[in-house]
Protein backbone atom coordinates (compact mmCIF):
# COMPACT_ATOMS: atom_id res chain seq x y z
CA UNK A 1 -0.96 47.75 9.88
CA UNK A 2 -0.82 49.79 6.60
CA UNK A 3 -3.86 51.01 4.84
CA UNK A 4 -3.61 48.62 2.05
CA UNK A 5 -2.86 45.55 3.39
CA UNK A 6 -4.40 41.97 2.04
CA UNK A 7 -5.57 40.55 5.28
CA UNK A 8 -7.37 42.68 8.09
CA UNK A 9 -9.16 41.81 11.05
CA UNK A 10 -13.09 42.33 11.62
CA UNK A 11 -14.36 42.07 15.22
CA UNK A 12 -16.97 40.03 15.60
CA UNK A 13 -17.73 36.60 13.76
CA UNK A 14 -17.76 36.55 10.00
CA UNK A 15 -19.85 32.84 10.29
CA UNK A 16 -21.88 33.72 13.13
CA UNK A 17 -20.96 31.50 15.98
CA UNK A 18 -20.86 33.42 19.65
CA UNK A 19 -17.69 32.28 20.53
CA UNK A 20 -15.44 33.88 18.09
CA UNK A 21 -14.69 37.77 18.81
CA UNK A 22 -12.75 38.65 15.62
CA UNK A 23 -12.29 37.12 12.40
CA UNK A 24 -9.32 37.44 9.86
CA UNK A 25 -10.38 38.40 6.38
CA UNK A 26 -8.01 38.41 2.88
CA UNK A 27 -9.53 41.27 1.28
CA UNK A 28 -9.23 39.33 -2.39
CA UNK A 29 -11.72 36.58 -1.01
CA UNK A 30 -13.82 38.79 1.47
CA UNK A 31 -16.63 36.05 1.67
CA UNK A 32 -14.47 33.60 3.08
CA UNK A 33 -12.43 34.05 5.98
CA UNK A 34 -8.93 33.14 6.62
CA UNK A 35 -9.64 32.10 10.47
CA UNK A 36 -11.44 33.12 13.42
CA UNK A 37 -10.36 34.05 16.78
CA UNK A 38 -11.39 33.74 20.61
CA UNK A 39 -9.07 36.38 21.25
CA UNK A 40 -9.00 39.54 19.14
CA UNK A 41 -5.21 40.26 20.01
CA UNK A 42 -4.49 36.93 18.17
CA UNK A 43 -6.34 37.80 15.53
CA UNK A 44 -4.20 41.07 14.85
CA UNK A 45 -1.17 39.09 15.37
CA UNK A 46 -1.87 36.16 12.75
CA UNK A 47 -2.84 38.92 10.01
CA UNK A 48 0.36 40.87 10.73
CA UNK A 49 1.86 37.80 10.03
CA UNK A 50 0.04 36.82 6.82
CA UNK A 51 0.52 40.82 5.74
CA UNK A 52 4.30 40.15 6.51
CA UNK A 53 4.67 37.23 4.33
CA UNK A 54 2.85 38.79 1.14
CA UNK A 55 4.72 41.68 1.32
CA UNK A 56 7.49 39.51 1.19
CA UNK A 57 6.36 37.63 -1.56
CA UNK A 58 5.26 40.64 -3.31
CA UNK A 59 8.65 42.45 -2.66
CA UNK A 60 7.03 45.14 -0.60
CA UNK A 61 9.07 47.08 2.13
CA UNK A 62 7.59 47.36 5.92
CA UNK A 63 6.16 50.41 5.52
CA UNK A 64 4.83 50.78 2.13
């Protein structure tokens, strides 16, 4: 993932349950998080996702 992109991935639970071991986060609403995941490889895969489709939106290449 680049260095700026909207939506990143914090291990660990952003709402404190135990069962969730990473949490996806859009940096313009920090306090509320996108999802949460059992697995942290999902995680990483639904915020490349998300960061795929606003760069889109936005009209940003891959690797900008």
């Amino acid at each position: 993932m680049g260095k700026n992109e909207r939506y990143i991935v914090k291990e660990g639970s952003e709402s404190g349950h135990c069962c969730f071991v990473a949490s996806v986060i859009d940096t313009t609403k920090p306090e509320d998080p996108v999802c949460e995941c059992y697995e942290l490889d999902n995680a990483e895969e639904i915020a490349y996702i998300l960061n795929k489709k606003d760069n889109q939106i936005r009209g940003k290449g891959e690797n900008e």
